[in-house]
C-alpha atoms as a PDB file:
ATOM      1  CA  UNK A   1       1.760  -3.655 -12.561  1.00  0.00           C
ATOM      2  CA  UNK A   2      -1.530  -1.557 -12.812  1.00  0.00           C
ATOM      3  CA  UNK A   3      -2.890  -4.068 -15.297  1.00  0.00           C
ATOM      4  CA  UNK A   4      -5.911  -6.507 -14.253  1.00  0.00           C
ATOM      5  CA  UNK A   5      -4.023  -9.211 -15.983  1.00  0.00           C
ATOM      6  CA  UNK A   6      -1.894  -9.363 -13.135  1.00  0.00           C
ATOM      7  CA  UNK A   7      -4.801 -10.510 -10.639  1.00  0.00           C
ATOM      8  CA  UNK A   8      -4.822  -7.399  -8.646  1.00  0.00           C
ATOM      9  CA  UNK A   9      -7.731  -5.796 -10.220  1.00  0.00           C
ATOM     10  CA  UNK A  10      -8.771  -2.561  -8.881  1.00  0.00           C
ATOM     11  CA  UNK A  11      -7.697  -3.062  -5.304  1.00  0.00           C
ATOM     12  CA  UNK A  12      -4.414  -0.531  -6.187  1.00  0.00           C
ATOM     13  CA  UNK A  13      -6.821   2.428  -6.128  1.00  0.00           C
ATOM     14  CA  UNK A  14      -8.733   1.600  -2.635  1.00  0.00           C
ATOM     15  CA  UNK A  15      -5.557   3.160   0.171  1.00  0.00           C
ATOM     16  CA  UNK A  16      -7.235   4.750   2.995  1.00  0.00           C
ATOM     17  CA  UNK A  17      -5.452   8.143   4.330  1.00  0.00           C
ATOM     18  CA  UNK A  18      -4.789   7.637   7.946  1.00  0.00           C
ATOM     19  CA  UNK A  19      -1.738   6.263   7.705  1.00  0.00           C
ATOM     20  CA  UNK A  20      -2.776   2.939   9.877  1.00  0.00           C
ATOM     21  CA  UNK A  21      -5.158   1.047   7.655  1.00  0.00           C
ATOM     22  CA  UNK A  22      -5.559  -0.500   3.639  1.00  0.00           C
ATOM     23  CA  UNK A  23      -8.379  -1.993   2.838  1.00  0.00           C
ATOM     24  CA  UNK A  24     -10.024  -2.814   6.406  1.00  0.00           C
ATOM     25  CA  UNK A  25      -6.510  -4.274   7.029  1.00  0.00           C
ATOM     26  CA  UNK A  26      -4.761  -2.212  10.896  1.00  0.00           C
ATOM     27  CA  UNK A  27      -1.287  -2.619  11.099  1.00  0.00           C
ATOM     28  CA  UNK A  28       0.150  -2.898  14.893  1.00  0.00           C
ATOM     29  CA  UNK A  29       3.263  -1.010  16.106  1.00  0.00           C
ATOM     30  CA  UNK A  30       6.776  -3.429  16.812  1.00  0.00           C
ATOM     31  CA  UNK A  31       8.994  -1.639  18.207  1.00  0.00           C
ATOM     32  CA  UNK A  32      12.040  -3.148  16.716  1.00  0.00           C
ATOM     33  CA  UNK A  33      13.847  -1.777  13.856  1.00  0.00           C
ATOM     34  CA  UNK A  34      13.629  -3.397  10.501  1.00  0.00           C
ATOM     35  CA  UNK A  35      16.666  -3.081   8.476  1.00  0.00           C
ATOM     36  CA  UNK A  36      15.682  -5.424   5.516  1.00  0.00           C
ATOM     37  CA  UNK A  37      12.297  -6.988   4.194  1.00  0.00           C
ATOM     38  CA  UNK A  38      12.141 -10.164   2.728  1.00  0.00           C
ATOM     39  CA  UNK A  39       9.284 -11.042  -0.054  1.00  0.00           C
ATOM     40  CA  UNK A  40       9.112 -14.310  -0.613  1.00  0.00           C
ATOM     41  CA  UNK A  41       6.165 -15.262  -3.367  1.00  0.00           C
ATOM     42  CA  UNK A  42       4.670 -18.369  -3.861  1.00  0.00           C
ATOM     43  CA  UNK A  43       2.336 -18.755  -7.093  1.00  0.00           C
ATOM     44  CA  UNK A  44       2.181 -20.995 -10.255  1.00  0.00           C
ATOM     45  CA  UNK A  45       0.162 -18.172 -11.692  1.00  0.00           C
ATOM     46  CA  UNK A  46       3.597 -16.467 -13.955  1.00  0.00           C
ATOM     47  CA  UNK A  47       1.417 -13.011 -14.649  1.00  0.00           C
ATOM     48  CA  UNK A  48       0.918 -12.655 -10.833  1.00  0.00           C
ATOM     49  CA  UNK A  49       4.752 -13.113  -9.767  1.00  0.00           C
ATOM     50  CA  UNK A  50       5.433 -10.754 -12.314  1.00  0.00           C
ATOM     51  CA  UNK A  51       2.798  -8.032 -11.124  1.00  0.00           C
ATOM     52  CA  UNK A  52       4.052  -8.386  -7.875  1.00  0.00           C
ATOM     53  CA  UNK A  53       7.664  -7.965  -8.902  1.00  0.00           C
ATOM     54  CA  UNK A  54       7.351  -4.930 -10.539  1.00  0.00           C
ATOM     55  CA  UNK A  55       5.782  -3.640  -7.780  1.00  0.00           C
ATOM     56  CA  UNK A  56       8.637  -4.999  -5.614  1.00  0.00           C
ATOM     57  CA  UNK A  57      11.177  -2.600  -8.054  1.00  0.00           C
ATOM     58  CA  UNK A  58       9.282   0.612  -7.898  1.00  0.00           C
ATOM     59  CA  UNK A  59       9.177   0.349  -4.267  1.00  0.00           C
ATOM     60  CA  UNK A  60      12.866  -0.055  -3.984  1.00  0.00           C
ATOM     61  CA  UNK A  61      13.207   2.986  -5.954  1.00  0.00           C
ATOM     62  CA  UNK A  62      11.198   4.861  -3.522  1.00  0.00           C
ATOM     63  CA  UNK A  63      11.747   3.517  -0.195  1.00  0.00           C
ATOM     64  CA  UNK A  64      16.151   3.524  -0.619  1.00  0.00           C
ATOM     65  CA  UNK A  65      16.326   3.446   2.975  1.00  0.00           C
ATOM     66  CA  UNK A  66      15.774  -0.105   3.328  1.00  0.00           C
ATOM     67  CA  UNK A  67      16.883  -3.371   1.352  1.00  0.00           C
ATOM     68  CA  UNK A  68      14.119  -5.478  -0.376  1.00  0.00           C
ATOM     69  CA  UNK A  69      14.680  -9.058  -1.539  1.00  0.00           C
ATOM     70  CA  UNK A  70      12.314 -11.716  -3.214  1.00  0.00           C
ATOM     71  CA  UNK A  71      12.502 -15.258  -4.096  1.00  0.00           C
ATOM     72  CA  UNK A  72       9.829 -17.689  -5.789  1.00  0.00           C
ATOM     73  CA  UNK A  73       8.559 -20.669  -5.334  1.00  0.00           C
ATOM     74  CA  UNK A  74       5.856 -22.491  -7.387  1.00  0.00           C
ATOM     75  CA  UNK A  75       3.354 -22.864  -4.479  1.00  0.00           C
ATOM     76  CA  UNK A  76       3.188 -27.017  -4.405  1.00  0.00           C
ATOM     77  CA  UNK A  77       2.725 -28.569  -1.038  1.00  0.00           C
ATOM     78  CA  UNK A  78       7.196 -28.741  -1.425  1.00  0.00           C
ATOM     79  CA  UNK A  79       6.897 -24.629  -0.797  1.00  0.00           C
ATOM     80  CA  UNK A  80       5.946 -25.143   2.788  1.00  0.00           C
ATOM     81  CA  UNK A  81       9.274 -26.746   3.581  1.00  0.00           C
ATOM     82  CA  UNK A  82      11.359 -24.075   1.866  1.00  0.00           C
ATOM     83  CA  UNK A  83       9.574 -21.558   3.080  1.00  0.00           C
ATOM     84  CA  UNK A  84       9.497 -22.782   6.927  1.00  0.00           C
ATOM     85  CA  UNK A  85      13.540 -23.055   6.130  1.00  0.00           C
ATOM     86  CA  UNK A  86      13.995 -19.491   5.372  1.00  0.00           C
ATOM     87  CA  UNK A  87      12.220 -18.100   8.515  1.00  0.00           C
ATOM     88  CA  UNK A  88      14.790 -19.756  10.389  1.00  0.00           C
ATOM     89  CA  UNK A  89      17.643 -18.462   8.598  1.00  0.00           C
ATOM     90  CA  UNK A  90      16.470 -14.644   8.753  1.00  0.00           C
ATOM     91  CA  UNK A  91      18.561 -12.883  10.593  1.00  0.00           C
ATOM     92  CA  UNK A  92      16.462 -11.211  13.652  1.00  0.00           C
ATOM     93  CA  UNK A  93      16.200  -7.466  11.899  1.00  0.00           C
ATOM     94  CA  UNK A  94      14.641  -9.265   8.516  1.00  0.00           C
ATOM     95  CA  UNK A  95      10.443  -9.064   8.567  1.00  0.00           C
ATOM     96  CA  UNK A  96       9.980 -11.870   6.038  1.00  0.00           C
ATOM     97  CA  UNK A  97       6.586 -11.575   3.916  1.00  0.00           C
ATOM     98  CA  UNK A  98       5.271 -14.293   2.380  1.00  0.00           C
ATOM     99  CA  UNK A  99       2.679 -14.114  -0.184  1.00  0.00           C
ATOM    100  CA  UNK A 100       0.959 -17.556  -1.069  1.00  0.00           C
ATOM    101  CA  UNK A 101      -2.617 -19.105  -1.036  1.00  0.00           C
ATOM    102  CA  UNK A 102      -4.303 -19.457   1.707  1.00  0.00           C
ATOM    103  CA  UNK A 103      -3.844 -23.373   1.943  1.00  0.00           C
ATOM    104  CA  UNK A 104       0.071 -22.941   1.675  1.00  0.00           C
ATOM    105  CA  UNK A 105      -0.250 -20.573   5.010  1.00  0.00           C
ATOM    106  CA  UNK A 106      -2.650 -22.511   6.739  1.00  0.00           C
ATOM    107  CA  UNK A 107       0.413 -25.481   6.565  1.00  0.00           C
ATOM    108  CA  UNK A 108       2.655 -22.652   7.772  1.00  0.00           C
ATOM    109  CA  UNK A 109       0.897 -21.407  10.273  1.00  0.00           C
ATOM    110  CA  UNK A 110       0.661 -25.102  11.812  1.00  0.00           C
ATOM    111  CA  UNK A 111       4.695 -25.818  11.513  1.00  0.00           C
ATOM    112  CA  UNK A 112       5.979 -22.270  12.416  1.00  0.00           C
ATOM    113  CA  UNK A 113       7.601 -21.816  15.529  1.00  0.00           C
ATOM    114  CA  UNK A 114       6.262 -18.936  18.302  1.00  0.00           C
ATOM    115  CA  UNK A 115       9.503 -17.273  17.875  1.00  0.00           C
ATOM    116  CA  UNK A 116       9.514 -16.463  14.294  1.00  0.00           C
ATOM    117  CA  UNK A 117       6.202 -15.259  14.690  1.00  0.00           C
ATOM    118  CA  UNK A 118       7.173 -11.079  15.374  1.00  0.00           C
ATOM    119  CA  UNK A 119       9.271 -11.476  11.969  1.00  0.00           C
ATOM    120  CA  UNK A 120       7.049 -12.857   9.408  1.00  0.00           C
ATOM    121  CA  UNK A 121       3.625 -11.300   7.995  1.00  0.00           C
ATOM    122  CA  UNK A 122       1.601 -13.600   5.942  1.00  0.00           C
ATOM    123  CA  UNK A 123      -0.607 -12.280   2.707  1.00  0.00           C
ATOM    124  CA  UNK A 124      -2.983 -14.488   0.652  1.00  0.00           C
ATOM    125  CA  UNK A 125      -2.690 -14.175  -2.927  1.00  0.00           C
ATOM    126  CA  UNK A 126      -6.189 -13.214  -3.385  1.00  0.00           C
ATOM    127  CA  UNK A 127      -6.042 -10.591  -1.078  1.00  0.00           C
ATOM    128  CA  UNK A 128      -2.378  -9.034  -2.496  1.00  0.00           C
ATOM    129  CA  UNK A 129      -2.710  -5.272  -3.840  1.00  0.00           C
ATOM    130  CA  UNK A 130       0.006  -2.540  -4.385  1.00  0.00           C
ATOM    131  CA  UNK A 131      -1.543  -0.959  -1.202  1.00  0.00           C
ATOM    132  CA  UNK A 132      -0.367  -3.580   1.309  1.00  0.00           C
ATOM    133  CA  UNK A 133       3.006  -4.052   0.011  1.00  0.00           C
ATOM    134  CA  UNK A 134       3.448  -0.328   0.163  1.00  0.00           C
ATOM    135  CA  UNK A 135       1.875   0.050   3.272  1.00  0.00           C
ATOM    136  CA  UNK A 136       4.450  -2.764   4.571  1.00  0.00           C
ATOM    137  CA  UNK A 137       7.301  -1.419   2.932  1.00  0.00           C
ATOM    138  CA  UNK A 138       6.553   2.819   4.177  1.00  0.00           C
ATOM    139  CA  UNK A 139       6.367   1.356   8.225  1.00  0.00           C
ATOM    140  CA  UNK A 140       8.334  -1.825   8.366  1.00  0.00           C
ATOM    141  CA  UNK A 141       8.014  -2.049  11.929  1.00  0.00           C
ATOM    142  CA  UNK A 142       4.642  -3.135  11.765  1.00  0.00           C
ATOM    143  CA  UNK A 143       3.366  -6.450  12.069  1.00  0.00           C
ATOM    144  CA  UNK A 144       0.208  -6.820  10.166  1.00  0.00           C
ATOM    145  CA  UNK A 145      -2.592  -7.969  12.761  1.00  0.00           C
ATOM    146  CA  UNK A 146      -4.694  -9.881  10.169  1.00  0.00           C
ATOM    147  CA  UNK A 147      -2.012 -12.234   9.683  1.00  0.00           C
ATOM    148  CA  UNK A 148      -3.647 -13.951  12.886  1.00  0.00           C
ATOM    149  CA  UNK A 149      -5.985 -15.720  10.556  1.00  0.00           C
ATOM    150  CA  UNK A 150      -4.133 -17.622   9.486  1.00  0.00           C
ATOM    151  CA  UNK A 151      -2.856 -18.584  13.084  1.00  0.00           C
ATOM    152  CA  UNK A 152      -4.868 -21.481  15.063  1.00  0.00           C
ATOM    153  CA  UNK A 153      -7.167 -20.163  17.801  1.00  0.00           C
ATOM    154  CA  UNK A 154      -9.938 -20.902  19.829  1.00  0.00           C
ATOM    155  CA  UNK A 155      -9.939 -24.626  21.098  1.00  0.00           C
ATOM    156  CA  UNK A 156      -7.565 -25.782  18.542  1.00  0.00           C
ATOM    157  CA  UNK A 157      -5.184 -23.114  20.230  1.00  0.00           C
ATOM    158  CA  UNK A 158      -4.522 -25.479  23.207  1.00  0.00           C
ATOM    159  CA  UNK A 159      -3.017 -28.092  21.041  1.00  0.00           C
ATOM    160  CA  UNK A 160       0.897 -28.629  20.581  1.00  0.00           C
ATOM    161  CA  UNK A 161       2.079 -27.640  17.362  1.00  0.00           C
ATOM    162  CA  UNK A 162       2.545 -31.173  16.251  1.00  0.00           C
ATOM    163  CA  UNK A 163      -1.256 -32.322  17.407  1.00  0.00           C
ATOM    164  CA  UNK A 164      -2.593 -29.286  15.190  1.00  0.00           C
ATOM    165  CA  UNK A 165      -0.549 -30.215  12.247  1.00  0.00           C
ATOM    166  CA  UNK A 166      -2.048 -33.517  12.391  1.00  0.00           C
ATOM    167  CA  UNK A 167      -5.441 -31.871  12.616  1.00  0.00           C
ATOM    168  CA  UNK A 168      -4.392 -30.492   9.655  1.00  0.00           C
ATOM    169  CA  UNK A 169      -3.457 -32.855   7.567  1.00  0.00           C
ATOM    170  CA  UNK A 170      -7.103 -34.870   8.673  1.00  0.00           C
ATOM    171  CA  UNK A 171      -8.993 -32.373   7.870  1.00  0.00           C
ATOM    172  CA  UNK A 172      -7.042 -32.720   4.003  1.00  0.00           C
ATOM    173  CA  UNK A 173      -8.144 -35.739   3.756  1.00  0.00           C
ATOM    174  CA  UNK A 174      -4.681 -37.259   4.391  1.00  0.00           C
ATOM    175  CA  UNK A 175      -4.311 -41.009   5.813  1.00  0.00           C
ATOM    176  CA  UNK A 176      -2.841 -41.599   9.042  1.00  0.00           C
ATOM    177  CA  UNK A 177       0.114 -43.350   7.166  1.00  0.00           C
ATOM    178  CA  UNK A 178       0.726 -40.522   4.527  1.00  0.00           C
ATOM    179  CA  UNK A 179       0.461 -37.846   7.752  1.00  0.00           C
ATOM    180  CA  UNK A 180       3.095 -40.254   9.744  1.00  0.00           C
ATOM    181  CA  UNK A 181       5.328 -39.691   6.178  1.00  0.00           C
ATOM    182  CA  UNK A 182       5.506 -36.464   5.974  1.00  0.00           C
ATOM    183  CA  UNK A 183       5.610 -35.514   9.977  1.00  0.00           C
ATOM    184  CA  UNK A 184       8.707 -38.600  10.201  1.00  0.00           C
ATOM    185  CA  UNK A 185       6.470 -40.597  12.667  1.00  0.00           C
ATOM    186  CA  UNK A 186       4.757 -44.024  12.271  1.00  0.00           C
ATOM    187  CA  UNK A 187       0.894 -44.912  12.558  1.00  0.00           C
ATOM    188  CA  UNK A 188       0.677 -45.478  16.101  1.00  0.00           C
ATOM    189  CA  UNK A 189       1.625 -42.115  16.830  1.00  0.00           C
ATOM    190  CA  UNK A 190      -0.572 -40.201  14.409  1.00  0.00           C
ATOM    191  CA  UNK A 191      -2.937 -42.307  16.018  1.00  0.00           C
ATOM    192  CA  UNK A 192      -2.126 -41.113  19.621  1.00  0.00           C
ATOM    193  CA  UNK A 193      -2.258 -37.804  18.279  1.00  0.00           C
ATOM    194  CA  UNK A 194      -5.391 -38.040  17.266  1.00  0.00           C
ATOM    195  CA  UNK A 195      -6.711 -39.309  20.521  1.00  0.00           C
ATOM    196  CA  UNK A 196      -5.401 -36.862  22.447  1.00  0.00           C
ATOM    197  CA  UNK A 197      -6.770 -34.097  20.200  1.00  0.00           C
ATOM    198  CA  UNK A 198     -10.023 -35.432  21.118  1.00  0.00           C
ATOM    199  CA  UNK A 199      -9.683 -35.772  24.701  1.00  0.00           C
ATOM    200  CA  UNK A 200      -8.614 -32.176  24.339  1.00  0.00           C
ATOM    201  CA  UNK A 201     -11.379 -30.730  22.661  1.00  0.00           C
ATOM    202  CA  UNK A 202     -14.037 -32.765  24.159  1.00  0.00           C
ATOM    203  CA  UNK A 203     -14.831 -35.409  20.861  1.00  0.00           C
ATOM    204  CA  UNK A 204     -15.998 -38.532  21.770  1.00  0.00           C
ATOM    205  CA  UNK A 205     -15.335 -40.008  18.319  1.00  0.00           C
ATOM    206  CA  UNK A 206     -14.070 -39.559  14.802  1.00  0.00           C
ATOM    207  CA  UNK A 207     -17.053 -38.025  13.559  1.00  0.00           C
ATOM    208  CA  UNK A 208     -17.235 -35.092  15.968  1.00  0.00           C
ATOM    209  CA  UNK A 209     -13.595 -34.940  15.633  1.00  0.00           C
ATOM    210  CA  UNK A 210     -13.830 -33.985  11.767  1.00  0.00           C
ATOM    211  CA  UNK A 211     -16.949 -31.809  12.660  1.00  0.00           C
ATOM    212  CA  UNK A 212     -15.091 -29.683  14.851  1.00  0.00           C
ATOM    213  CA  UNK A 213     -11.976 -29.255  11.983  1.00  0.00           C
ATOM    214  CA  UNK A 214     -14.675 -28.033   9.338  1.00  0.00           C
ATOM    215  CA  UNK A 215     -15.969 -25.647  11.724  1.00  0.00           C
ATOM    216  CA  UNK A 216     -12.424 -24.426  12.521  1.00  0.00           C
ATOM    217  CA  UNK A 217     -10.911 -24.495   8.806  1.00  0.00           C
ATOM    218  CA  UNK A 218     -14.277 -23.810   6.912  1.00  0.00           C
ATOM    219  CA  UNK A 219     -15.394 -25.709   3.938  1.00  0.00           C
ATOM    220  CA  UNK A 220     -12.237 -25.324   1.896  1.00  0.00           C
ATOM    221  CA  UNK A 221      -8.824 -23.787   2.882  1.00  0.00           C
ATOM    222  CA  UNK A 222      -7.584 -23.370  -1.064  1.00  0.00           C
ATOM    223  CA  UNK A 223      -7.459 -19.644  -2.130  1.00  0.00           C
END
């Protein structure tokens, strides 16, 4: 698990000792028990599932106090929607984790419900290390306040959850026809979507409209 191979690098060694903080990342007090944490990891990359596994075990011997779980799934664009299914089947004393890149959360992010929010904690691949995991695992009932990155805010915040998945999908590059496939909606209303994100955010046209997604999404959501 130590080994670079498995994508973690050096970031095992770098725990700070308050007890609140890894890495720059603050963790912020829920006061609902946890009974049982659920990993769920999301990678093609077979060294990296296995580091993380490992690391999973070890834990579990330590921390007997508390059940750990983990399934896999191989990150596609298909993840999302097994994912998004298993944070409505946890049961309300489950914190679900779910480690993926940061495009896979971004989609998450945009389809999750407010509810569900408390009981999940998102973690980028790139930024996994034995520190967080541990750091989840020793104070469960935590919610990890970075994970509002991956949440939409600003003016996007004011959308409805459907109108920023469609933002989402735009700023992809997907057509209005492939977005009305996937959402279960035809072209018209992708379309009214679209104009009403405008109106919202104060576009006057398609061009500003994409302007305003790059600013919000940045160059490139993959990571």
């Amino acid at each position: 698990m130590y080994d670079s191979r498995y994508g973690f690098g050096n970031k095992f060694s770098r725990v700070m000792d308050d007890g609140r903080g890894v890495n720059g990342y603050d963790f912020d007090y829920h006061a609902d028990d946890i009974s049982e944490i659920s990993f769920h990891l999301s990678s093609n990359n077979s060294y990296f599932l296995q580091g993380v596994k490992c690391s999973l075990l070890k834990l579990q011997q330590q921390y007997g106090n508390i059940a750990l779980e983990h399934t896999t799934s191989d990150g596609s664009a298909r993840s999302a929607l097994l994912i998004s299914e298993m944070m409505r089947e946890k049961k309300s004393r489950t914190l679900m984790v779910v480690i993926a890149s940061t495009a896979l959360l971004n989609i998450l992010s945009l389809s999750m419900e407010q509810r569900y929010r408390d009981r999940v904690v998102f973690i980028s691949t790139n930024e996994c290390c034995t520190s967080l995991l541990t750091q989840i695992v020793d104070s469960p009932n935590t919610t990890w306040a970075r994970r509002d990155k991956f949440i939409p805010k600003g003016t996007l915040a004011a959308l409805s959850n459907r109108e920023k998945r469609v933002c989402y999908y735009l700023f992809r590059g997907y057509t209005p026809k492939m977005i009305g496939a996937i959402l279960g909606i035809n072209i018209k209303t992708v379309s009214s979507h679209r104009v009403s994100v405008m109106k919202k955010i104060g576009c006057t046209n398609k061009i500003g409209l994409y302007k305003t997604l790059r600013v919000y999404y940045g160059t490139s959501v993959e990571g």
